[in-house]
PDB file of N, CA and C in Angstrom:
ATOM      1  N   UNK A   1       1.521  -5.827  24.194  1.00  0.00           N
ATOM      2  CA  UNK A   1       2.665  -6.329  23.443  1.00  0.00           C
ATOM      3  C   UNK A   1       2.302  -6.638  21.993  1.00  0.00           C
ATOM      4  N   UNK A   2       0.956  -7.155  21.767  1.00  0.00           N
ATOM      5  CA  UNK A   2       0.804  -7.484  20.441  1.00  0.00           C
ATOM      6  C   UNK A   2       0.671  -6.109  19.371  1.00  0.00           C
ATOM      7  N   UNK A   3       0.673  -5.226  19.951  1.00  0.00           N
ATOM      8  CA  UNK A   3       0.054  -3.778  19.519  1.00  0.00           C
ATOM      9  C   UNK A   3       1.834  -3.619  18.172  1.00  0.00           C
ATOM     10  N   UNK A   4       2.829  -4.404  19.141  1.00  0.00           N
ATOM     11  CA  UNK A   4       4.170  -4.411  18.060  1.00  0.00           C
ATOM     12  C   UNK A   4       4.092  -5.364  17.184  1.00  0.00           C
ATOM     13  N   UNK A   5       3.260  -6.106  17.232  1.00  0.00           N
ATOM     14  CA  UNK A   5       2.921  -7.212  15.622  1.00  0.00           C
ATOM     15  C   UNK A   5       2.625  -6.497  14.507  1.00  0.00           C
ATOM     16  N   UNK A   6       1.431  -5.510  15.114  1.00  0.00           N
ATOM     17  CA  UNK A   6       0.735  -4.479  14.592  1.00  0.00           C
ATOM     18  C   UNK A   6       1.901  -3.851  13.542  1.00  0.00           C
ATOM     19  N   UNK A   7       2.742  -3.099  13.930  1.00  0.00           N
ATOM     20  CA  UNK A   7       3.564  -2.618  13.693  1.00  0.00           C
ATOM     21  C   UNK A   7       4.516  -2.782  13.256  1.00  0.00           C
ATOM     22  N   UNK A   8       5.340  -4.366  13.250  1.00  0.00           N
ATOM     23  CA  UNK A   8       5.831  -5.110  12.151  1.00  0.00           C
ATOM     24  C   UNK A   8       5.045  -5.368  11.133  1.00  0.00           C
ATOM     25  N   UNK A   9       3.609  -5.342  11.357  1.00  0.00           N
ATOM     26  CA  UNK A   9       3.092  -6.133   9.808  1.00  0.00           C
ATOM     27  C   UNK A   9       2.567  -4.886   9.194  1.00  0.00           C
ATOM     28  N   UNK A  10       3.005  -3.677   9.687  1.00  0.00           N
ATOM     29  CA  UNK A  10       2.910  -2.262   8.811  1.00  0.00           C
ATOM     30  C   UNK A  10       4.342  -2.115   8.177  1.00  0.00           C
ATOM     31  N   UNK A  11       5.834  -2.730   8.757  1.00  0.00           N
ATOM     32  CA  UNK A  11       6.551  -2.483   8.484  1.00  0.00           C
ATOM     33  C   UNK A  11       6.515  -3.142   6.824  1.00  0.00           C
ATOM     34  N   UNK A  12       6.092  -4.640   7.187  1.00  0.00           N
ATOM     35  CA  UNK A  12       6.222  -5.167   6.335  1.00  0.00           C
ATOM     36  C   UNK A  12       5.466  -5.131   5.000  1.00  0.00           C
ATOM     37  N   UNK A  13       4.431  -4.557   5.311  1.00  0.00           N
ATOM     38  CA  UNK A  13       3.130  -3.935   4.161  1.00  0.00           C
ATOM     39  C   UNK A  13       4.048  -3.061   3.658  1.00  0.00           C
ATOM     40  N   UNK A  14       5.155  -1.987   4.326  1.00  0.00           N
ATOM     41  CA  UNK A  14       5.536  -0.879   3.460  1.00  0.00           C
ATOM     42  C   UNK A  14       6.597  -1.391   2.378  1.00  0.00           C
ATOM     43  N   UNK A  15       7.554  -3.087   3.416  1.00  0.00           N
ATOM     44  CA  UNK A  15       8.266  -2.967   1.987  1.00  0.00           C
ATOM     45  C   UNK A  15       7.536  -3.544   1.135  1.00  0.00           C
ATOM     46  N   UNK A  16       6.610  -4.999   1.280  1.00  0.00           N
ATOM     47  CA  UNK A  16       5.866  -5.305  -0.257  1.00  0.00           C
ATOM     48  C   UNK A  16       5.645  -3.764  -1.133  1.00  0.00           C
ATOM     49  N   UNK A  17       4.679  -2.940  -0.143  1.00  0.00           N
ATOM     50  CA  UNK A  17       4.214  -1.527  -0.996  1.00  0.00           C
ATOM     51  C   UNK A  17       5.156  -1.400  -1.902  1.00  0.00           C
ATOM     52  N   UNK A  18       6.646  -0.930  -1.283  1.00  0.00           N
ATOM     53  CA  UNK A  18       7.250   0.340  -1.954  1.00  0.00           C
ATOM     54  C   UNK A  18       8.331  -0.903  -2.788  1.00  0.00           C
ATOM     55  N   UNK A  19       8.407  -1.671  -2.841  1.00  0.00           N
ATOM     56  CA  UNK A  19       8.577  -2.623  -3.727  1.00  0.00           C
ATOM     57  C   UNK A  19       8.226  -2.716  -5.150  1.00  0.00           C
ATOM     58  N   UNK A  20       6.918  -3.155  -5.026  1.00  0.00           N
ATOM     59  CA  UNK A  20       5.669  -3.457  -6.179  1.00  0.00           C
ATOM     60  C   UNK A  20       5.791  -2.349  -6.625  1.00  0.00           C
ATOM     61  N   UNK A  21       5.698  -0.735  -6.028  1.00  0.00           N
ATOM     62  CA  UNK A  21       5.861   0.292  -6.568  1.00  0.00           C
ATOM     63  C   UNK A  21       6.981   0.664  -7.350  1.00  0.00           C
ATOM     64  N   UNK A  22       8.329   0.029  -7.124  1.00  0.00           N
ATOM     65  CA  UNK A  22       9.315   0.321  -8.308  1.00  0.00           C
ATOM     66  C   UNK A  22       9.306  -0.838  -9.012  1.00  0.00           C
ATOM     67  N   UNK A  23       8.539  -1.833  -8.751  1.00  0.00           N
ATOM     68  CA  UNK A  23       8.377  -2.882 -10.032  1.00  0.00           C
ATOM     69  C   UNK A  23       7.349  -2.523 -11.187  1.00  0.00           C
ATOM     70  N   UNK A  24       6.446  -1.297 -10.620  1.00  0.00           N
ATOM     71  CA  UNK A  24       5.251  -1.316 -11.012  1.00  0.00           C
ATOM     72  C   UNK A  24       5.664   0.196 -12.660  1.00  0.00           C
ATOM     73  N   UNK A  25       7.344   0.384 -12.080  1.00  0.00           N
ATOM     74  CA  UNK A  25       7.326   1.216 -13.234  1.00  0.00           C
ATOM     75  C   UNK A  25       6.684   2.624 -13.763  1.00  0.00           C
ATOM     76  N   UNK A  26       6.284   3.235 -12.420  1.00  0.00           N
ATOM     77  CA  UNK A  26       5.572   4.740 -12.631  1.00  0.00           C
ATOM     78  C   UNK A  26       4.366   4.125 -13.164  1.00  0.00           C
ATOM     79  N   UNK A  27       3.653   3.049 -12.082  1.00  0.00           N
ATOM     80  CA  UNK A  27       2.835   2.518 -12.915  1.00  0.00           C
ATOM     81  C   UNK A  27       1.655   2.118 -14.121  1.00  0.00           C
ATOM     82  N   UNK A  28       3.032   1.793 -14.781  1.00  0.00           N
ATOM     83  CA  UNK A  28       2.825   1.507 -16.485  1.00  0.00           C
ATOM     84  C   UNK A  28       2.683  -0.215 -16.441  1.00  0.00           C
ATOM     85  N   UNK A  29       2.668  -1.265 -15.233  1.00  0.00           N
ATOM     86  CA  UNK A  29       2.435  -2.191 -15.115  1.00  0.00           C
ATOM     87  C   UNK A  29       2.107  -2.622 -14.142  1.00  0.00           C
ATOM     88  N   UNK A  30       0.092  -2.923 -14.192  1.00  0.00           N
ATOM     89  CA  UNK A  30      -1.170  -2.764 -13.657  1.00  0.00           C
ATOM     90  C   UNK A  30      -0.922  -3.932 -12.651  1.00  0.00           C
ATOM     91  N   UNK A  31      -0.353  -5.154 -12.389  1.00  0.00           N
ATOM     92  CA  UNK A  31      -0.297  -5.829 -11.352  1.00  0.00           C
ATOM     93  C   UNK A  31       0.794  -5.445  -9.996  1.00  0.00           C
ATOM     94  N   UNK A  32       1.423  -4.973 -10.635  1.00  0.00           N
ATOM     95  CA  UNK A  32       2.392  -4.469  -9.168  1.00  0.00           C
ATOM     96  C   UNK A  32       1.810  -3.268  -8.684  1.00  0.00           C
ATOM     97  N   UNK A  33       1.518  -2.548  -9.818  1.00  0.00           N
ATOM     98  CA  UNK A  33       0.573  -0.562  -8.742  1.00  0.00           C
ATOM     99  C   UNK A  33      -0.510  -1.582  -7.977  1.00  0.00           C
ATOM    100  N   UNK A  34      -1.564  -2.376  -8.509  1.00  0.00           N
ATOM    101  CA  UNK A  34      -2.512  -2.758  -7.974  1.00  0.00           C
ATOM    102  C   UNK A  34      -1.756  -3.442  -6.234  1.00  0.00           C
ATOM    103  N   UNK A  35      -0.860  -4.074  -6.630  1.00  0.00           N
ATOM    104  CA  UNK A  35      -0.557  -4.706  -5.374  1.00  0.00           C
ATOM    105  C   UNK A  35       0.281  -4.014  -4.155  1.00  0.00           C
ATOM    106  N   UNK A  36       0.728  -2.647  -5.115  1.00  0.00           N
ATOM    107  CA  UNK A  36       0.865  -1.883  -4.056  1.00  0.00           C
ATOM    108  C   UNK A  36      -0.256  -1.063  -3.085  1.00  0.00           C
ATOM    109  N   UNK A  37      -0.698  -0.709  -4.001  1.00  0.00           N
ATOM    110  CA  UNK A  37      -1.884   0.018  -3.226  1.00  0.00           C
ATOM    111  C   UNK A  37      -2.346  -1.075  -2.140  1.00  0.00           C
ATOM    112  N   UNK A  38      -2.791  -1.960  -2.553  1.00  0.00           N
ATOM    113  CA  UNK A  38      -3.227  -3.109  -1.576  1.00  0.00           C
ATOM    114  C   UNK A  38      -2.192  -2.871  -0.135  1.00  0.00           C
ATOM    115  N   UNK A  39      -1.009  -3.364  -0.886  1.00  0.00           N
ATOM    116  CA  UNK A  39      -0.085  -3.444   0.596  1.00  0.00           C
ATOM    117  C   UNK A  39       0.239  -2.476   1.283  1.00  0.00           C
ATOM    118  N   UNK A  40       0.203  -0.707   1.094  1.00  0.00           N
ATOM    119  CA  UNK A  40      -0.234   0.354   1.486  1.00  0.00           C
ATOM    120  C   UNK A  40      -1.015   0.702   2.284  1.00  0.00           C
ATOM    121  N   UNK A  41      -2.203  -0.074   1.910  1.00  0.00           N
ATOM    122  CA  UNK A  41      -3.470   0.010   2.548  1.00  0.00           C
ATOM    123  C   UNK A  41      -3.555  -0.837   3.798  1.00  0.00           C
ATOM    124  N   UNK A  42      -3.051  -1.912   3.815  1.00  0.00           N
ATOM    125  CA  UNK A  42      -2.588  -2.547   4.969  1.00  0.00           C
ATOM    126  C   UNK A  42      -1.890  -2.098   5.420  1.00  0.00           C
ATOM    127  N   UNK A  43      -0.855  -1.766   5.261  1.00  0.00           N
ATOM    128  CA  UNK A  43       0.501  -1.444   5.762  1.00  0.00           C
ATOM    129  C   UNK A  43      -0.389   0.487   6.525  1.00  0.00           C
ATOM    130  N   UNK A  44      -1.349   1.223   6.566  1.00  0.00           N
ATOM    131  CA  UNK A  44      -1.366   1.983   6.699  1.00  0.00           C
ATOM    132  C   UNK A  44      -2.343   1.204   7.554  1.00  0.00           C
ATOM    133  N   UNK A  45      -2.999   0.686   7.280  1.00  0.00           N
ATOM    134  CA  UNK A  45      -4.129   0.105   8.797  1.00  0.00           C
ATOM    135  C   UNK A  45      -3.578  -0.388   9.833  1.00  0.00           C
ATOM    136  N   UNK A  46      -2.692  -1.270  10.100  1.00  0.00           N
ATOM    137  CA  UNK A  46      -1.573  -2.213  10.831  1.00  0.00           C
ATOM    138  C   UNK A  46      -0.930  -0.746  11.457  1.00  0.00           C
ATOM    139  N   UNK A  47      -0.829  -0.224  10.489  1.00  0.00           N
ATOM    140  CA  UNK A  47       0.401   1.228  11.576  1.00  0.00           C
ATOM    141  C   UNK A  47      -1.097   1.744  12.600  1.00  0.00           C
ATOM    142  N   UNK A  48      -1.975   1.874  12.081  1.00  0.00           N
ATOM    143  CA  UNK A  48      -2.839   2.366  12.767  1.00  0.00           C
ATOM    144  C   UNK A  48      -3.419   2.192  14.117  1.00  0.00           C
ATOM    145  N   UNK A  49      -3.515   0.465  13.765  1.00  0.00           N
ATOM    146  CA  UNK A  49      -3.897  -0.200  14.719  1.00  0.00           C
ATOM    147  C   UNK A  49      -2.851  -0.371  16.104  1.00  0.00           C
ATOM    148  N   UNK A  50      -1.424  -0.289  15.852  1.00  0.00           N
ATOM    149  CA  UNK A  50      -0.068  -0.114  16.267  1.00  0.00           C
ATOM    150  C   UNK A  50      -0.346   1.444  16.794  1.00  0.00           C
ATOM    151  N   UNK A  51      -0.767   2.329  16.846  1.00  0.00           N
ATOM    152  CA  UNK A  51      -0.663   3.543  17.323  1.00  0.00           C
ATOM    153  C   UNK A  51      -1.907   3.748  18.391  1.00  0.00           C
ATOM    154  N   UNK A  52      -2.824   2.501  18.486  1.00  0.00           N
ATOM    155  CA  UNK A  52      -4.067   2.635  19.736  1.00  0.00           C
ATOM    156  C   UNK A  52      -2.975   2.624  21.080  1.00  0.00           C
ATOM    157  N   UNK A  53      -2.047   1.782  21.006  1.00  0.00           N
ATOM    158  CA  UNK A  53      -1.324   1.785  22.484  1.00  0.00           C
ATOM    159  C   UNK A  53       0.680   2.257  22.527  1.00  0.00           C
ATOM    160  N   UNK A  54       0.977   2.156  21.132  1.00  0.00           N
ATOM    161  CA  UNK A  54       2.355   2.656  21.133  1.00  0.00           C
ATOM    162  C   UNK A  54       2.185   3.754  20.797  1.00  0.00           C
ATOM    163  N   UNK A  55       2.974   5.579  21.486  1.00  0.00           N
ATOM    164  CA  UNK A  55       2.443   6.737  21.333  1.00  0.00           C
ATOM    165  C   UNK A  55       3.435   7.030  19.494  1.00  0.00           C
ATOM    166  N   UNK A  56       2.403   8.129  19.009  1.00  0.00           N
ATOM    167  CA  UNK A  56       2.672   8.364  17.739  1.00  0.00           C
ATOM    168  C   UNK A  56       4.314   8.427  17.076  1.00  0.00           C
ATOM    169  N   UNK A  57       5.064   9.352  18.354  1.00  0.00           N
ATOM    170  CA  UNK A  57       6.174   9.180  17.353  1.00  0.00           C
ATOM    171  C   UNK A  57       7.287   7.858  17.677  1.00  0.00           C
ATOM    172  N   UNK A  58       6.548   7.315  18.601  1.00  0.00           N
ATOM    173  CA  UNK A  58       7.310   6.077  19.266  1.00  0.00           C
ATOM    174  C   UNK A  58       7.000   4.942  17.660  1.00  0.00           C
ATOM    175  N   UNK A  59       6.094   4.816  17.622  1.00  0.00           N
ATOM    176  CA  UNK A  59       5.474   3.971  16.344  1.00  0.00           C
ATOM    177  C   UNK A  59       5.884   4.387  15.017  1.00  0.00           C
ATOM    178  N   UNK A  60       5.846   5.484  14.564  1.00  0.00           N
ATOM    179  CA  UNK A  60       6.153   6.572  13.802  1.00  0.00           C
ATOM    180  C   UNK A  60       7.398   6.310  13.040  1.00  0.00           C
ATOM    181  N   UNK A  61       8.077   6.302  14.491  1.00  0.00           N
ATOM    182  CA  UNK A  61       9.928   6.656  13.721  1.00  0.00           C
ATOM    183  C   UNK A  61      10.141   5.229  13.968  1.00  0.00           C
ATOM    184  N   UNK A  62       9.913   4.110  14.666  1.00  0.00           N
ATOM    185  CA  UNK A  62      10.286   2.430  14.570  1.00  0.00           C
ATOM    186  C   UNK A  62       9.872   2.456  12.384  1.00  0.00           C
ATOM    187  N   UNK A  63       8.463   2.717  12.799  1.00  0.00           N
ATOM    188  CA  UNK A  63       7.807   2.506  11.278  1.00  0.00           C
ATOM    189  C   UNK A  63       8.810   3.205  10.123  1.00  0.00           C
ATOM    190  N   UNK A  64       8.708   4.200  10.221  1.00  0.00           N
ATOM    191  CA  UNK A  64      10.085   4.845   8.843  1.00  0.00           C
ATOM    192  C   UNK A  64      11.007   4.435   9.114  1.00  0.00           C
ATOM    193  N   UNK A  65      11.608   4.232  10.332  1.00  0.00           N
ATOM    194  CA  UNK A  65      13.302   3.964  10.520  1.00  0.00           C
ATOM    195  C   UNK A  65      13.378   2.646  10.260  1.00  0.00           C
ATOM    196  N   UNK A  66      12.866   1.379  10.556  1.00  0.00           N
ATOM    197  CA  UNK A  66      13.353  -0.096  10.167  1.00  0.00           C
ATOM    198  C   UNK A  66      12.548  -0.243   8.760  1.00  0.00           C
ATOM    199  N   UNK A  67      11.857   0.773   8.658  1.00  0.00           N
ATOM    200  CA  UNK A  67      11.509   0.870   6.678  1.00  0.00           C
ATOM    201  C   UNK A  67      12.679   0.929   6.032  1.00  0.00           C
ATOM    202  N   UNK A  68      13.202   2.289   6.323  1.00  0.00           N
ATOM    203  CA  UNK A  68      14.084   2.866   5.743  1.00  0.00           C
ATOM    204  C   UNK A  68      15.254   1.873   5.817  1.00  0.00           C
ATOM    205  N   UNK A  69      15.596   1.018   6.665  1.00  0.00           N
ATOM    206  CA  UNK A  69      17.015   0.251   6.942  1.00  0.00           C
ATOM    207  C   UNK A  69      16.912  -0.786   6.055  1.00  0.00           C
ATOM    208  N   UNK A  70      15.478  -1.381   5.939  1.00  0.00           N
ATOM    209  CA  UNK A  70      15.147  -2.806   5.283  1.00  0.00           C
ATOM    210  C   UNK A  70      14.804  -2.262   3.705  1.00  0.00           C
ATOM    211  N   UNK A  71      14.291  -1.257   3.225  1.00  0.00           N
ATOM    212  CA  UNK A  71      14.329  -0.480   2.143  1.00  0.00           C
ATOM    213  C   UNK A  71      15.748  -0.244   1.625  1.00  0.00           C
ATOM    214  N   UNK A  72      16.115   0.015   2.227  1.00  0.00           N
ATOM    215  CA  UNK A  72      18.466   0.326   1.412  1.00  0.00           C
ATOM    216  C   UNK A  72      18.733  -0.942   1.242  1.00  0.00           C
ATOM    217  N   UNK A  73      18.379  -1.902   2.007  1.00  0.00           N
ATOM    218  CA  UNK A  73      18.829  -3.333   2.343  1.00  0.00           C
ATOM    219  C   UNK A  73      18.535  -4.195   0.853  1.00  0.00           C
ATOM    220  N   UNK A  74      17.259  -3.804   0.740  1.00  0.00           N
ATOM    221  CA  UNK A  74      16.189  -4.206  -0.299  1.00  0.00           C
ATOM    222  C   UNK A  74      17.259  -3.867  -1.563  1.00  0.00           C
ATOM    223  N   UNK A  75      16.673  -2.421  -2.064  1.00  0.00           N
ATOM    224  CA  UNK A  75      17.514  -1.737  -2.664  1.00  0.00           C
ATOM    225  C   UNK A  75      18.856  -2.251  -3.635  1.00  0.00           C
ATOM    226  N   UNK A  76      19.979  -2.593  -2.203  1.00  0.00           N
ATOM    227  CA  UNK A  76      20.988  -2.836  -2.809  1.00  0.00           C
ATOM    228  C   UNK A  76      20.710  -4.640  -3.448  1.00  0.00           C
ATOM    229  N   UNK A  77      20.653  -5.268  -2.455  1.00  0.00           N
ATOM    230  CA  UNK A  77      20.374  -6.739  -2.964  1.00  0.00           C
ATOM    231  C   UNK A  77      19.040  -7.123  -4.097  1.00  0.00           C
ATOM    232  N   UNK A  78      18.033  -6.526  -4.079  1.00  0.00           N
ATOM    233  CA  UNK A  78      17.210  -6.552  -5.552  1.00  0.00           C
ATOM    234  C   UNK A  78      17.235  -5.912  -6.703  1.00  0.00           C
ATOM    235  N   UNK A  79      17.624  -4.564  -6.325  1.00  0.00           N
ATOM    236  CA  UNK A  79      17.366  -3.774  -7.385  1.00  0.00           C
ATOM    237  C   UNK A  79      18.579  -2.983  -7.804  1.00  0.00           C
ATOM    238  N   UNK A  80      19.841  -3.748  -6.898  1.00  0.00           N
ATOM    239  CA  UNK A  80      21.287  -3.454  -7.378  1.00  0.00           C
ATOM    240  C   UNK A  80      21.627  -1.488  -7.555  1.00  0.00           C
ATOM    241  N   UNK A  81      21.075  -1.001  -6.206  1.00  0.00           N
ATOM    242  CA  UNK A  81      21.203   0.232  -5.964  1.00  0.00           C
ATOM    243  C   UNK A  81      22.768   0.428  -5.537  1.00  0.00           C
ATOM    244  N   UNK A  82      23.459   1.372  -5.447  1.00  0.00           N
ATOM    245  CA  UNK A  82      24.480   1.826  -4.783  1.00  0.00           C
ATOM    246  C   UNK A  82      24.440   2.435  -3.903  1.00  0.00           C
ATOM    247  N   UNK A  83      24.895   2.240  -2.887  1.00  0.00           N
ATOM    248  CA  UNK A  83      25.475   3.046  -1.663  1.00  0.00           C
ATOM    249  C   UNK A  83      26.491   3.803  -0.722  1.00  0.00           C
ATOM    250  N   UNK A  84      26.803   4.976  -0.421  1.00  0.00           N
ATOM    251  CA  UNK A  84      27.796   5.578  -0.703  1.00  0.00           C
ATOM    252  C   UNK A  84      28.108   5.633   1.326  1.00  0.00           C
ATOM    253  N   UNK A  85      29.052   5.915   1.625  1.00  0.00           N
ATOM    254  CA  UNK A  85      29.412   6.011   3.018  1.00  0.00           C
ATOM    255  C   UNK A  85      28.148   7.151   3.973  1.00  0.00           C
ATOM    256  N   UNK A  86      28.357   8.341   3.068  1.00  0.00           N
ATOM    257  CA  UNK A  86      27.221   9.165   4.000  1.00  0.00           C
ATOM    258  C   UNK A  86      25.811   8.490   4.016  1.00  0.00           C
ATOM    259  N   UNK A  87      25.761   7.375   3.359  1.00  0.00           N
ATOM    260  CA  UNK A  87      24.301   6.810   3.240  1.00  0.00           C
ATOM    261  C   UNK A  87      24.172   5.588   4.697  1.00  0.00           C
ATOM    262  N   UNK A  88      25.393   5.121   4.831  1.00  0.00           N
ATOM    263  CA  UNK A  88      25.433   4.613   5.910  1.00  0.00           C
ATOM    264  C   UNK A  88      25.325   5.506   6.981  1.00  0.00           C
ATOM    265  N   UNK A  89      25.890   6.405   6.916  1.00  0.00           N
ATOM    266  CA  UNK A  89      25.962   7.346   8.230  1.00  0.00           C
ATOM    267  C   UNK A  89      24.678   8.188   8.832  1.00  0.00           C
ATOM    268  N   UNK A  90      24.149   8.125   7.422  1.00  0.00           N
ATOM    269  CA  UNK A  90      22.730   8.912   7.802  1.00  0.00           C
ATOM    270  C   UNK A  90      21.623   7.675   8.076  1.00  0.00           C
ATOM    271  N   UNK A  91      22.360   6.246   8.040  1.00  0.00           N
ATOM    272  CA  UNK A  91      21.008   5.258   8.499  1.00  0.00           C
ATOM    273  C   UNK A  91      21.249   4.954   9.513  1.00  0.00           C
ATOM    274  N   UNK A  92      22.792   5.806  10.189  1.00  0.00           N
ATOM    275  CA  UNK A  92      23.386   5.018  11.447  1.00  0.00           C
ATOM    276  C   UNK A  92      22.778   6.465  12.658  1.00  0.00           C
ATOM    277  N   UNK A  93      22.412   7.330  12.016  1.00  0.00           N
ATOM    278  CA  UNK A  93      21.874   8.321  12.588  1.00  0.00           C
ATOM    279  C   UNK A  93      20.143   8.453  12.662  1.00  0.00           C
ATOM    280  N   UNK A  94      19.302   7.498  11.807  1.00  0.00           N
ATOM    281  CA  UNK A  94      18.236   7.232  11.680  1.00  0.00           C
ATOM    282  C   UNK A  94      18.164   6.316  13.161  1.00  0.00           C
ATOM    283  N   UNK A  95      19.034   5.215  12.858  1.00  0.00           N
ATOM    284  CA  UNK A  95      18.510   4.001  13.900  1.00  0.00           C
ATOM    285  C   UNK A  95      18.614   4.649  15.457  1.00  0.00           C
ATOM    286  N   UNK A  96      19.648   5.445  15.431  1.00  0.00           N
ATOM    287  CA  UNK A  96      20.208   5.969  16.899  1.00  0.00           C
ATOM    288  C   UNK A  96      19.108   6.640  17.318  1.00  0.00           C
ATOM    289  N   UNK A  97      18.718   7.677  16.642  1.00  0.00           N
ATOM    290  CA  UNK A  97      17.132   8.162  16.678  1.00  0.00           C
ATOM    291  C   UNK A  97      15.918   7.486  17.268  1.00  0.00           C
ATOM    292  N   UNK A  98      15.766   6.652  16.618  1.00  0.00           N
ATOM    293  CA  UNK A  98      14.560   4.845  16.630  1.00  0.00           C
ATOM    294  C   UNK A  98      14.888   4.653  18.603  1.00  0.00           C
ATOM    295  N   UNK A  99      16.518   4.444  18.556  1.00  0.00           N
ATOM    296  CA  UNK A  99      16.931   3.771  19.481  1.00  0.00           C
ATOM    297  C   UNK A  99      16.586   4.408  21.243  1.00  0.00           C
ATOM    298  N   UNK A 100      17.040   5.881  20.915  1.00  0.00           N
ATOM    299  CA  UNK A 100      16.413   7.352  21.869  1.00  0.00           C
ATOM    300  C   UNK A 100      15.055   7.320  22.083  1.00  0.00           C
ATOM    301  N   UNK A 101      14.235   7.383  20.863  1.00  0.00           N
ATOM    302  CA  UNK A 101      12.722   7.734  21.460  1.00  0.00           C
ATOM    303  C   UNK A 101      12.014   6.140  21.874  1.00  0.00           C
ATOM    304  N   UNK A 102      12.959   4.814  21.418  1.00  0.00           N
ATOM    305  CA  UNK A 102      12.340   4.028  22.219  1.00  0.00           C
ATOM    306  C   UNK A 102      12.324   3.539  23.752  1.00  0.00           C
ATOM    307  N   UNK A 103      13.599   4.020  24.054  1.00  0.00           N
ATOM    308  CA  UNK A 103      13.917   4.433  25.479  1.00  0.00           C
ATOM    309  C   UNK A 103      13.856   4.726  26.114  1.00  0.00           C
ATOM    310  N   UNK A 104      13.650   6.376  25.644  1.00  0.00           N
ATOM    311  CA  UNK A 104      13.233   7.510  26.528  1.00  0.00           C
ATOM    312  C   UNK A 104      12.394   8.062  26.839  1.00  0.00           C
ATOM    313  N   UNK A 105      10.887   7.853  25.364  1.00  0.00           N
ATOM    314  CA  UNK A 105       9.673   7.886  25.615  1.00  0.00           C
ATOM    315  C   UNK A 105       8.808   7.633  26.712  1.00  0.00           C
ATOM    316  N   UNK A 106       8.198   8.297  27.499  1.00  0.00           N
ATOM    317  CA  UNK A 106       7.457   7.518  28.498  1.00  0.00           C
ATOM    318  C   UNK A 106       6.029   6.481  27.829  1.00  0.00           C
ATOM    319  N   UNK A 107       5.612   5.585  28.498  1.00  0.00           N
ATOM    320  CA  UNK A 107       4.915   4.854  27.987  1.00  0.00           C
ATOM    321  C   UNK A 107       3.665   4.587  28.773  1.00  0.00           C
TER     322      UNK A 107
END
C-alpha cells in the first residue's frame, strides 16, 4: 500500500517541477530551473520507487493523468490559463482511462 505514497509524492514532485519550470521562464531565472530539476529528480525517483510493486502502466497513467488534472487546475488558478470545453472533455477522457486500467489491471 505504501508503494501509492510513492506515487503521490511523484505526483507531487511533478507539479512543484513543472511549476518552477514556467516560473523559471525558459530558464532565464536560475532559482526556479534549479528547483525544478531538483523536484524532477524526485518526482522521477518516487515514480520509480512506485513502479517496484504497482505494474508500469497502472503507475504510469495514475502519474500523467492526476498530473495532468492538477496541472489545468494549477494552470487556471495561478497562472490564469484558459480553458475551453474540449479541454474538459479530453481530461474527462484522461481520468476515465486512469479509472479502466485501475480496475481492470490485474495486480
Amino acid at each position: 500500500m505504501y508503494y501509492y505514497v510513492f506515487l503521490l509524492l511523484a505526483i507531487i514532485g511533478e507539479m512543484i517541477g513543472t511549476n518552477l519550470l514556467k516560473a523559471s521562464l525558459g530558464f532565464t531565472r536560475w532559482l526556479p530551473a534549479v528547483g525544478s530539476i531538483v523536484a524532477f529528480t524526485l518526482c522521477f525517483y518516487f515514480l520509480s520507487l512506485a513502479m517496484v510493486k504497482i505494474p508500469l502502466n497502472v503507475a504510469y497513467a495514475t502519474w500523467s493523468g492526476v498530473g495532468l488534472i492538477l496541472a489545468t487546475a494549477i494552470s487556471v488558478l495561478i497562472w490564469k490559463d484558459q480553458i475551453t470545453l474540449m479541454t474538459v472533455i479530453g481530461l474527462a477522457l484522461i481520468v476515465a482511462g486512469v479509472i479502466i486500467l485501475n480496475l481492470f489491471t490485474p495486480k
